[in-house]
Structure formats: structure tokens, C-alpha cells
C-alpha atoms as a PDB file:
ATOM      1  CA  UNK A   1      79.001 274.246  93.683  1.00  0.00           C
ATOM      2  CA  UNK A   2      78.655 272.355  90.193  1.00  0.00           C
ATOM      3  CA  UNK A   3      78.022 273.454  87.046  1.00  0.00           C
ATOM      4  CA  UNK A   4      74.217 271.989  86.794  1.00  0.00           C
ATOM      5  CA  UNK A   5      73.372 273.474  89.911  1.00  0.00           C
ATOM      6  CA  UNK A   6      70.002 275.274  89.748  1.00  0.00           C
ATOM      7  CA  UNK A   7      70.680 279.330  88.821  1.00  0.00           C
ATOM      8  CA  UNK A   8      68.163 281.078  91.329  1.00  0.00           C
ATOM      9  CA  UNK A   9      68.819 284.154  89.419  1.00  0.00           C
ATOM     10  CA  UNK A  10      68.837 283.347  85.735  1.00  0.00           C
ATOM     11  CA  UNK A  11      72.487 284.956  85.016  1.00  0.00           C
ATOM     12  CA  UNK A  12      74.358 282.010  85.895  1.00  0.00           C
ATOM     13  CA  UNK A  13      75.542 280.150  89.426  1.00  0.00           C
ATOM     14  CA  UNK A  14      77.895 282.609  90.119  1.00  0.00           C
ATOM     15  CA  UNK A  15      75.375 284.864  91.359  1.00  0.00           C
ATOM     16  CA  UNK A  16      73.885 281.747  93.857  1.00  0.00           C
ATOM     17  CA  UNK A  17      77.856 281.658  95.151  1.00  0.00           C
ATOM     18  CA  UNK A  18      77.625 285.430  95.700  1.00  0.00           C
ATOM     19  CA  UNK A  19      74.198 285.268  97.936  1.00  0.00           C
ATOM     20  CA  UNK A  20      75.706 282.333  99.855  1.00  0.00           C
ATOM     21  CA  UNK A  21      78.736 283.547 100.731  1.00  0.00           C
ATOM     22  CA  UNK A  22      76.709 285.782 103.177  1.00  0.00           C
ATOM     23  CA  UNK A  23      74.487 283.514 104.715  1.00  0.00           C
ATOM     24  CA  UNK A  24      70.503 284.699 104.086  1.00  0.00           C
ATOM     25  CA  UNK A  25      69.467 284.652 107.173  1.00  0.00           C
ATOM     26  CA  UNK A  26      69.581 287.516 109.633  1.00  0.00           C
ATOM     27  CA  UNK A  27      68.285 287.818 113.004  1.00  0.00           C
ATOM     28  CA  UNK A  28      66.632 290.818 113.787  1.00  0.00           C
ATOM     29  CA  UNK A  29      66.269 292.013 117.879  1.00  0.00           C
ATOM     30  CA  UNK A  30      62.968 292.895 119.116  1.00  0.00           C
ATOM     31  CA  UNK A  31      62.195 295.046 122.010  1.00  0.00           C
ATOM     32  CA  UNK A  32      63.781 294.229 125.367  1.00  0.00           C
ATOM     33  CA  UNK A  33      61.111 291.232 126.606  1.00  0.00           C
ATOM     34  CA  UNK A  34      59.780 290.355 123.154  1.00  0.00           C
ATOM     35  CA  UNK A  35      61.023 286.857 121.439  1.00  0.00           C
ATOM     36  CA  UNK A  36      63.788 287.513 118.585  1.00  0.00           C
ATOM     37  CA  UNK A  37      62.323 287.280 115.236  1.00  0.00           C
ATOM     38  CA  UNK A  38      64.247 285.369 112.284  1.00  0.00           C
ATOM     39  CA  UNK A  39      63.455 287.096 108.507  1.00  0.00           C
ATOM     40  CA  UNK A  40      65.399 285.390 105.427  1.00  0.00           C
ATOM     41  CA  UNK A  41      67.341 288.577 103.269  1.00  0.00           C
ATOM     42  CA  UNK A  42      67.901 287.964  99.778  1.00  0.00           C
ATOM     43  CA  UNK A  43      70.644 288.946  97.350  1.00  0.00           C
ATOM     44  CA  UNK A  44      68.615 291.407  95.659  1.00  0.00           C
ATOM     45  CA  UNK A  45      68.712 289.788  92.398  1.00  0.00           C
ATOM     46  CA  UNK A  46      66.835 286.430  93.795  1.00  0.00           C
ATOM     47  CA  UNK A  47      64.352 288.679  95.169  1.00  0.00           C
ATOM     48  CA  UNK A  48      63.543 290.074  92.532  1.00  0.00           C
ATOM     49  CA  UNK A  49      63.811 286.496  90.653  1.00  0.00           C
ATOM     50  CA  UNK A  50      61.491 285.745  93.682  1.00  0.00           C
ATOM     51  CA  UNK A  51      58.791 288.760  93.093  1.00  0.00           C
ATOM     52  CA  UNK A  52      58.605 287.814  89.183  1.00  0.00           C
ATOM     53  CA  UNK A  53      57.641 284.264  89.210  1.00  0.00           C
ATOM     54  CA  UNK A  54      55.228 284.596  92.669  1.00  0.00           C
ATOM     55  CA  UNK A  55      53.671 288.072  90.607  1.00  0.00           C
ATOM     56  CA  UNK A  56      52.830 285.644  87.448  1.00  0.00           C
ATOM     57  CA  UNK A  57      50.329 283.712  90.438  1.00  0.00           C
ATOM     58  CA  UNK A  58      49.498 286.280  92.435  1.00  0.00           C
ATOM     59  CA  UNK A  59      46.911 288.054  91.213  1.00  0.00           C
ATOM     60  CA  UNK A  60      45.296 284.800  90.778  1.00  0.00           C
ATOM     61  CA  UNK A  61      45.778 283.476  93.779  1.00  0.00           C
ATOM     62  CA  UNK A  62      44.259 286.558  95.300  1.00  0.00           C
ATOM     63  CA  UNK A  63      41.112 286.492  93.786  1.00  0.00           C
ATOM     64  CA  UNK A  64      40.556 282.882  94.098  1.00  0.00           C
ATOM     65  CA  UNK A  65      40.956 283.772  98.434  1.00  0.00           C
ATOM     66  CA  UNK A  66      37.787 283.716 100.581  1.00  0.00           C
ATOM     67  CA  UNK A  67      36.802 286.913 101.757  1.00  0.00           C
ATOM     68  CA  UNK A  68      37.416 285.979 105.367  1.00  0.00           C
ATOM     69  CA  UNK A  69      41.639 286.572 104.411  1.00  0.00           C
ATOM     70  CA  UNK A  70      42.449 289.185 105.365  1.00  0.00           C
ATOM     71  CA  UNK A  71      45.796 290.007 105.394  1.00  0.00           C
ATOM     72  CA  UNK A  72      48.376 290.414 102.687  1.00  0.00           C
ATOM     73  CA  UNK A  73      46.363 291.253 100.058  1.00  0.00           C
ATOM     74  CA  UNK A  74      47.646 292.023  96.497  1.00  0.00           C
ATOM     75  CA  UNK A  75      47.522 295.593  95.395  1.00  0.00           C
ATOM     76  CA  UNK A  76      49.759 295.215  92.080  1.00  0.00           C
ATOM     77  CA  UNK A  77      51.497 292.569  90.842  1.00  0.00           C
ATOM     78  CA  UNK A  78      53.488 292.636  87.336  1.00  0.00           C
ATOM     79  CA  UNK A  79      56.495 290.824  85.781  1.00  0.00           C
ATOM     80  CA  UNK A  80      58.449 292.834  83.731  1.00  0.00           C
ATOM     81  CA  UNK A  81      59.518 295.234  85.944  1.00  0.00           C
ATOM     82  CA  UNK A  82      58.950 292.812  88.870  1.00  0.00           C
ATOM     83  CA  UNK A  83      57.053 294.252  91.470  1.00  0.00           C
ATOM     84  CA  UNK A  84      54.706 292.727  94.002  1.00  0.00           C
ATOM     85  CA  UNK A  85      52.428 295.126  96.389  1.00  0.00           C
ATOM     86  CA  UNK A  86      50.410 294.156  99.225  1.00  0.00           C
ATOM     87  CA  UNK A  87      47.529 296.168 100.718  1.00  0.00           C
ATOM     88  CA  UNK A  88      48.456 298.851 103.328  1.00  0.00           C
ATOM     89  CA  UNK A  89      49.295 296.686 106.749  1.00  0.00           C
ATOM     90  CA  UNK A  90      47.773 299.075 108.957  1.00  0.00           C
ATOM     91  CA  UNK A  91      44.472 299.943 106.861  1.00  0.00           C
ATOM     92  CA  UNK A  92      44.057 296.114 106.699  1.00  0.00           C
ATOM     93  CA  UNK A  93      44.991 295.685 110.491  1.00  0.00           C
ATOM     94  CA  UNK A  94      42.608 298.340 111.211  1.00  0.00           C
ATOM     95  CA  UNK A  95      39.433 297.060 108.936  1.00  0.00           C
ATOM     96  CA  UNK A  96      40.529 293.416 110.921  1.00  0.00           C
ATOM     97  CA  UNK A  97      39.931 294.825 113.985  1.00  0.00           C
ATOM     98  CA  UNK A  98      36.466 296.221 113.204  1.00  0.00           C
ATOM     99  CA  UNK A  99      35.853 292.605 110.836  1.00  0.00           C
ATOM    100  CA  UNK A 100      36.264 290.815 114.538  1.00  0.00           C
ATOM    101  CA  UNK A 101      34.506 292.693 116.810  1.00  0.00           C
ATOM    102  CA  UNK A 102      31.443 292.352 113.483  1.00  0.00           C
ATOM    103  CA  UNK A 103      32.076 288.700 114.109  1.00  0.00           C
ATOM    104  CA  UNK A 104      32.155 288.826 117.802  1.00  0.00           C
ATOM    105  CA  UNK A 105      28.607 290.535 118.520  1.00  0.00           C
ATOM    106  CA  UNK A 106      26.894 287.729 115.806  1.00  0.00           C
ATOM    107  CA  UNK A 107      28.282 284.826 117.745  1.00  0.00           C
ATOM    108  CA  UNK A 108      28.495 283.560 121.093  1.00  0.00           C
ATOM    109  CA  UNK A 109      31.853 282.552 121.324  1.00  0.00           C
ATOM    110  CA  UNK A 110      35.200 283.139 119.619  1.00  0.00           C
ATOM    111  CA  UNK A 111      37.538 280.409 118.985  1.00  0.00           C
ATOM    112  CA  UNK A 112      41.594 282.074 118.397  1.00  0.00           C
ATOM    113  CA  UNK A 113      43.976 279.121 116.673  1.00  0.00           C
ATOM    114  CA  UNK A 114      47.100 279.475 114.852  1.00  0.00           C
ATOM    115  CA  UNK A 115      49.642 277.588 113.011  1.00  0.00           C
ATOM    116  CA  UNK A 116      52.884 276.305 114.436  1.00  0.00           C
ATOM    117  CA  UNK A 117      56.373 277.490 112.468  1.00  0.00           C
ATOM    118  CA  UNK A 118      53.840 278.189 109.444  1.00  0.00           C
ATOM    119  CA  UNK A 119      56.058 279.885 106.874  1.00  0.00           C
ATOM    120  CA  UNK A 120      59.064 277.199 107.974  1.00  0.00           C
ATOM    121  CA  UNK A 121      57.069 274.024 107.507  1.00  0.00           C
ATOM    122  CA  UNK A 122      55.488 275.023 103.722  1.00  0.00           C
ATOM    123  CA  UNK A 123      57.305 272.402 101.547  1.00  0.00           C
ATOM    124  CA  UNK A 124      57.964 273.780  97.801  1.00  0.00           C
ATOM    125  CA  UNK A 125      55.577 270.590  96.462  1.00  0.00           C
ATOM    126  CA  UNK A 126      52.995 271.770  98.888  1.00  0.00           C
ATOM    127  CA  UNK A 127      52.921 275.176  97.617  1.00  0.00           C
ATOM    128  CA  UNK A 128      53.085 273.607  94.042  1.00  0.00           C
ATOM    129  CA  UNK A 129      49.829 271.920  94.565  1.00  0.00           C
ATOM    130  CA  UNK A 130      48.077 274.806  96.690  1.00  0.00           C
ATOM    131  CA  UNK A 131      48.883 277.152  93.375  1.00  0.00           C
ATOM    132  CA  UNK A 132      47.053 274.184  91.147  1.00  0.00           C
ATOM    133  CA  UNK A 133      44.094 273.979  93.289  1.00  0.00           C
ATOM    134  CA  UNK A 134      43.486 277.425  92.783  1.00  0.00           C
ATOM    135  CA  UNK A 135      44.142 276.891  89.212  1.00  0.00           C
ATOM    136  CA  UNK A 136      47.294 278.563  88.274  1.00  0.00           C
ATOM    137  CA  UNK A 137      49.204 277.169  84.680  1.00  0.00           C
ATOM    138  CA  UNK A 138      51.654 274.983  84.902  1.00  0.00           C
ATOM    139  CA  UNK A 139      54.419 276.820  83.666  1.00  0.00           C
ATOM    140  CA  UNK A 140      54.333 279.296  86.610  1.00  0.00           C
ATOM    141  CA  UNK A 141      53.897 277.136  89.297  1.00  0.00           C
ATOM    142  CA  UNK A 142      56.926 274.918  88.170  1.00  0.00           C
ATOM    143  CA  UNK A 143      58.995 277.877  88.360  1.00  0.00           C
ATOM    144  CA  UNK A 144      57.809 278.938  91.827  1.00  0.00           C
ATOM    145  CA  UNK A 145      58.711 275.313  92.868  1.00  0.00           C
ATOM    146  CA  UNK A 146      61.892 275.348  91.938  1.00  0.00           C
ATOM    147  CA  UNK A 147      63.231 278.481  92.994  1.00  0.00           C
ATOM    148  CA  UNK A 148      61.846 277.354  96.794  1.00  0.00           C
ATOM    149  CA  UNK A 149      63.622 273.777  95.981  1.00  0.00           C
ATOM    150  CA  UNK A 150      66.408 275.931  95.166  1.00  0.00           C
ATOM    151  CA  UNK A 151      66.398 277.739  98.476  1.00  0.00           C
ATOM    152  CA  UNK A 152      65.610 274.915 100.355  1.00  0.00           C
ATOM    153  CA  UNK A 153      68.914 273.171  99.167  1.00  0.00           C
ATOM    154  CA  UNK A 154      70.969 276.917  99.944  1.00  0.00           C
ATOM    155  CA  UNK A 155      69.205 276.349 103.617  1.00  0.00           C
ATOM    156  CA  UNK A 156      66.323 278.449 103.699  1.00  0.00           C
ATOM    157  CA  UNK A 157      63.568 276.370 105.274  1.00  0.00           C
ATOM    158  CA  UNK A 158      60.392 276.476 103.895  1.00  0.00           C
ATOM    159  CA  UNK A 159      59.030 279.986 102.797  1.00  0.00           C
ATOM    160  CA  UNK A 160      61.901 282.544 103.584  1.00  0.00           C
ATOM    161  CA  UNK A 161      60.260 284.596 106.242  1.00  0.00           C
ATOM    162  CA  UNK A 162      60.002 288.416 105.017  1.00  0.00           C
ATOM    163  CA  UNK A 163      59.412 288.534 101.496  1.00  0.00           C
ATOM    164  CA  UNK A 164      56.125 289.620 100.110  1.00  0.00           C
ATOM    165  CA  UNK A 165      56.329 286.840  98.065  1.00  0.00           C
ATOM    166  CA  UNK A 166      55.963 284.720 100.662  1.00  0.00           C
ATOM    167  CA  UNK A 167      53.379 285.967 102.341  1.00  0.00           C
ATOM    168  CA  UNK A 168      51.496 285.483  98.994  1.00  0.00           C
ATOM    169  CA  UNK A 169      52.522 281.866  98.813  1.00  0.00           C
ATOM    170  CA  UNK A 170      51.229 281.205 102.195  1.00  0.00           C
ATOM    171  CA  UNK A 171      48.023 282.694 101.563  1.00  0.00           C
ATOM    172  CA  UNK A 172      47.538 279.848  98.631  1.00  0.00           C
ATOM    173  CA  UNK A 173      48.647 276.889 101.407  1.00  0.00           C
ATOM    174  CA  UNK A 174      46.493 278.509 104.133  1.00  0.00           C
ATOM    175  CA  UNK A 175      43.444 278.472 101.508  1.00  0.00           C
ATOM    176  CA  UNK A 176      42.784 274.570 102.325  1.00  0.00           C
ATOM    177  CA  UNK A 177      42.249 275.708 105.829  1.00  0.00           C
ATOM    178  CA  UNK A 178      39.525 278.385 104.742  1.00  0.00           C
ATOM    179  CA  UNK A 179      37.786 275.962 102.430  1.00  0.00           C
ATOM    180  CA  UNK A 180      37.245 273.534 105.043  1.00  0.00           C
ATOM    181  CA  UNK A 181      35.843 276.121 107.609  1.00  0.00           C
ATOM    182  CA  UNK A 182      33.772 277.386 104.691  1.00  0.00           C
ATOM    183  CA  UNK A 183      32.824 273.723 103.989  1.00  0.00           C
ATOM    184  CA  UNK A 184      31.886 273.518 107.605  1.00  0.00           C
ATOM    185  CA  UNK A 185      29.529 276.536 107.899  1.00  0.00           C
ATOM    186  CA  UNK A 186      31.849 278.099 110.328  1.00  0.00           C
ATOM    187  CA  UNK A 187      32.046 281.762 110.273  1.00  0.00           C
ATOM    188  CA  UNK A 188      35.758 283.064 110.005  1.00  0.00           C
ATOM    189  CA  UNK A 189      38.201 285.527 109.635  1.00  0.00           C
ATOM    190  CA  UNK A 190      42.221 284.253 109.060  1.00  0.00           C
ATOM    191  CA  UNK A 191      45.040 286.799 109.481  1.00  0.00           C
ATOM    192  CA  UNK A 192      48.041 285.150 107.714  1.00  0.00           C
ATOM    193  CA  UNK A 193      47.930 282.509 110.178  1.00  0.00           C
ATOM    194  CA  UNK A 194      45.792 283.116 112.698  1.00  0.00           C
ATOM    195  CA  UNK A 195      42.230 281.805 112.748  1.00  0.00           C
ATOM    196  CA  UNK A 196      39.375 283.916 114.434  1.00  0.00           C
ATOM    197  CA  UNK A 197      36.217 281.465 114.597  1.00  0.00           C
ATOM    198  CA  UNK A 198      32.854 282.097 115.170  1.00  0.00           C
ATOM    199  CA  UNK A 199      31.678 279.267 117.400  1.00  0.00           C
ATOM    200  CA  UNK A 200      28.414 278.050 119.959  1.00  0.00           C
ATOM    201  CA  UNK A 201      30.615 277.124 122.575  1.00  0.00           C
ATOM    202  CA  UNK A 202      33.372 274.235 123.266  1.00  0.00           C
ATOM    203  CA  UNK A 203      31.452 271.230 121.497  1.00  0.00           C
ATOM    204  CA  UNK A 204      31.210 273.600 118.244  1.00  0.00           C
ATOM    205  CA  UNK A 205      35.216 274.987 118.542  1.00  0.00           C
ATOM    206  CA  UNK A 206      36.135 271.407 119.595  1.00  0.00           C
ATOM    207  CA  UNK A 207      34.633 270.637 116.169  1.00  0.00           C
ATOM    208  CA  UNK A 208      36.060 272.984 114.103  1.00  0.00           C
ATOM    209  CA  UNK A 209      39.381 272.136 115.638  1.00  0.00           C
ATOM    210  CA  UNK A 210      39.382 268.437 114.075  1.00  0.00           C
ATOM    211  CA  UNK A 211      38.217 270.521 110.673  1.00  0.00           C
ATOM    212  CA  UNK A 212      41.247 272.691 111.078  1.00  0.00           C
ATOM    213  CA  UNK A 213      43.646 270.158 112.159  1.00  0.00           C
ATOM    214  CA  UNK A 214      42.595 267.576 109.684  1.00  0.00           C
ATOM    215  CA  UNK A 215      42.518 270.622 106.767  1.00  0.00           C
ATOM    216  CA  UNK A 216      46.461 272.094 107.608  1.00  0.00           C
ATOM    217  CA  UNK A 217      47.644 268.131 107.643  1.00  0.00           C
ATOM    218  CA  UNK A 218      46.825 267.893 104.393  1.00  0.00           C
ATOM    219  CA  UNK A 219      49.296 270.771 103.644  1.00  0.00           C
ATOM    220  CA  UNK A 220      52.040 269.228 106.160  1.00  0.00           C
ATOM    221  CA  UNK A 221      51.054 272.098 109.040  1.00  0.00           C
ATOM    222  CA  UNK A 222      50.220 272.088 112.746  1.00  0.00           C
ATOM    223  CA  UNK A 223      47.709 274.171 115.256  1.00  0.00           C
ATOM    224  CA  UNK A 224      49.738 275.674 117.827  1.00  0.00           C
ATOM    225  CA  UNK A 225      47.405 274.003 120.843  1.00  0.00           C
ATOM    226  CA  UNK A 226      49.692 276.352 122.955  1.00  0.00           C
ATOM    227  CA  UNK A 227      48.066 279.491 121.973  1.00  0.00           C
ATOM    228  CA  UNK A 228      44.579 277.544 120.669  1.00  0.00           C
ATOM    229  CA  UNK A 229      41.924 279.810 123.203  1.00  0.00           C
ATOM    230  CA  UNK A 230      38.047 279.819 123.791  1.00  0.00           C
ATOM    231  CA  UNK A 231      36.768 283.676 124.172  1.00  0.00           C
ATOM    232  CA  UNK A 232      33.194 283.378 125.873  1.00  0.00           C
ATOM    233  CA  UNK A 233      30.812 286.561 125.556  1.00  0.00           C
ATOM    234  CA  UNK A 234      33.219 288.258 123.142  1.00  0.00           C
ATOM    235  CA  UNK A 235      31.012 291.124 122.684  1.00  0.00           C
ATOM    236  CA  UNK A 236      31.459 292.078 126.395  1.00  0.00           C
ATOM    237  CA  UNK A 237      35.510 293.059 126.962  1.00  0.00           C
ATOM    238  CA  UNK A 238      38.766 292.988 125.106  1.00  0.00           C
ATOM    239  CA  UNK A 239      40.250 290.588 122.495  1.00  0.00           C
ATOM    240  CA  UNK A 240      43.313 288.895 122.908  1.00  0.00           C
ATOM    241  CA  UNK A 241      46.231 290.369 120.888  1.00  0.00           C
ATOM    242  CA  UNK A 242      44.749 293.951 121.456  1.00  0.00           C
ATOM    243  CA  UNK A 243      42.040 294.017 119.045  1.00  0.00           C
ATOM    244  CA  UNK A 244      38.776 294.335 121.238  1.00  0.00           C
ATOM    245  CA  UNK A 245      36.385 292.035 123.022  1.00  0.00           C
ATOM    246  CA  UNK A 246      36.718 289.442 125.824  1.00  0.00           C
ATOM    247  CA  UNK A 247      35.305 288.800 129.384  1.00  0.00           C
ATOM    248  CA  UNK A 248      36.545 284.690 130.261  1.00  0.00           C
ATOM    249  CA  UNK A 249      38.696 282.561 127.913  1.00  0.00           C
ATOM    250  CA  UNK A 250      39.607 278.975 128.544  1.00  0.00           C
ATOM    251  CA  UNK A 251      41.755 276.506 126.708  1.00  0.00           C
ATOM    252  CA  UNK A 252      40.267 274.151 124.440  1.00  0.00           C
ATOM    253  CA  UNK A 253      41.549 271.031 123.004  1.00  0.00           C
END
């Protein structure tokens, strides 16, 4: 490595040699039948590198979300000592649940979407302009860009998957997608990446597909058409994914 290569941990590249050395990905097994999930570890030091510059945004990131987000909230976020804190998972999975089937009984159908390889494709300039549109300063969004460029060149692709950091980071790209929804007059809810839409039946999800599509190109992502569904009479069954509602789903374009 040369000497003017970027320090991801302000004490030097030395450190950046150190993290390398063991490579910062590790795959972690799932339960016998589930798919293997991928999460990026850090050398401690650039995470906590990592939770100081995304905790100078965060807070203003978070209140500049719609209320339909609702996952990864920010409970406390400082700088000096670094710390980042989401919302509980499990009080926010549970107050999801209840925000769907809400949704669900004022609408006829449901529309489920969600993003292919989300945290992977985020590019460091896309994140860079996501934190500007929500009107972060300059100074801390340059140096959230270029720890990720950083990473990127250390092969970590995209966001690292794991980090609370990230999943704050995401939230700001994923905001383009709620705006547009919003803009639309489309009742939603978003869960990281997944889109629960209030819709009046295929014409109206078929629309707010092209809205959705046409929103995450802007910020270099992709539906996944593969799990892209149609729940009709959600109010009468169970919803996909466990959560509670569904009689007859069919696949929309």
C-alpha cells in the first residue's frame, strides 16, 4: 500500500494494512434450508471511524424520513464517544406488523416490492448526494464519502452489510423512493427495503411500479420483479413474510 493511501482510521495506513490482512468479509450460516447471509466485519477502529462520521448525519437524516420508514430508526447518535443506536428491532418489527395490517383494512389491495442487492449496489457518490438532498453540510457528507470510497477500493462493495451505519445510510438512498410514492399519493410503509403499497388493484400497483422503478434508478437500484407480489383482499388472511393478511396474490409486472 502507498504512503498517500486514504487512512480509514485517522492513525495512519498501518491500521488499513492491519484490517486487510484479515479479509472483512465473513460469511455467516443460516439455518439448515435458509440462503447463507454475507455481513462485512470491521477492524474495530474503522467502525468506530464508521459510527462517528454516519452519527454527524444521522440524526438529520432521521428526521428528514417520511413517517412510512419504518425500520432502523435512530435512538442516539453522538460523535465524541462514537456511538450510533437504532430503535429496538423487535418493538419496531412488532408496531410494522400492526402499521400493515392498518394499511391493509383501508385499501383494497397490497402491492409487496423490494430492492435487488440493495446495500451492495449503493455507490459512495450516491449516498453523497442522498445526504445533500436531505440537507446535510458539506463537511460531513465528504467524509462519509470517502471512507465508503475507501472501502470500496479495500473490496467492500457498496454499503458493508451489518453495520448500523449502514443501515442509516440506506435509509437516506431509499428516501428518493418514499418521496416519489409520497409524490404519487400512494399510501406506504418501507421496511429497509421492502415496499408495502397501498393500491386499487393491478392498473394502480402497475403504476406505482414505473414510480418505484423510475425513483430507485435515479439512485443506481433495481426492484427485485422476482419477489414483486399483488395481495388481493388483504384484510381477509395472512401476509406474506408472516406478518398478517392475505387470501390470493398474483405476480405483477
Amino acid at each position: 500500500m502507498s504512503a498517500a493511501a486514504p487512512s480509514l482510521a485517522g492513525g495512519g495506513t498501518l491500521l488499513v494494512e492491519r484490517a486487510v490482512s484479515a479479509p472483512p468479509l465473513e460469511r455467516v450460516a443460516a439455518l439448515p434450508g435458509r440462503r447463507i447471509r454475507e455481513i462485512t466485519v470491521l477492524h474495530p477502529a474503522l467502525a468506530a471511524r464508521y459510527t462517528a462520521l454516519v452519527s454527524a448525519v444521522a440524526l438529520r437524516v432521521d428526521g428528514e424520513l417520511s413517517p412510512s420508514v419504518a425500520a432502523n430508526r435512530v435512538a442516539v447518535a453522538s460523535i465524541d464517544p462514537p456511538r450510533l443506536v437504532l430503535r429496538s428491532f423487535r418493538d419496531e418489527r412488532v408496531a410494522f406488523g400492526f402499521r400493515v395490517a392498518r394499511l391493509a383494512r383501508r385499501t383494497p389491495c397490497l402491492l409487496f416490492a423490494d430492492v435487488r442487492e440493495c446495500y451492495r449496489s449503493i455507490a459512495p457518490d450516491v449516498v453523497a448526494a442522498s445526504l445533500r438532498a436531505l440537507g446535510c453540510d458539506g463537511p460531513s457528507v465528504g467524509g462519509v464519502a470517502a471512507f465508503l470510497r475507501a472501502l470500496q477500493e479495500r473490496g467492500v462493495e457498496g454499503l458493508p452489510v451489518g453495520p448500523d451505519p449502514s443501515a442509516v445510510l440506506a435509509n437516506a438512498v431509499l428516501a428518493e423512493a418514499d418521496r416519489a410514492l409520497e409524490r404519487l399519493g400512494a399510501p406506504h410503509l418501507r421496511w429497509v427495503d421492502d415496499l408495502v403499497v397501498g393500491v386499487d388493484g393491478s392498473r394502480g400497483a402497475a403504476t406505482v411500479l414505473e414510480v418505484a422503478r423510475e425513483a430507485l434508478d435515479r439512485v443506481g437500484l433495481r426492484l427485485n420483479d422476482e419477489k414483486t407480489r399483488l395481495v388481493l383482499d388483504p384484510a381477509s388472511g395472512a401476509l406474506p413474510r408472516g406478518i398478517s393478511v392475505a387470501r390470493s396474490a398474483q405476480e405483477v409486472g
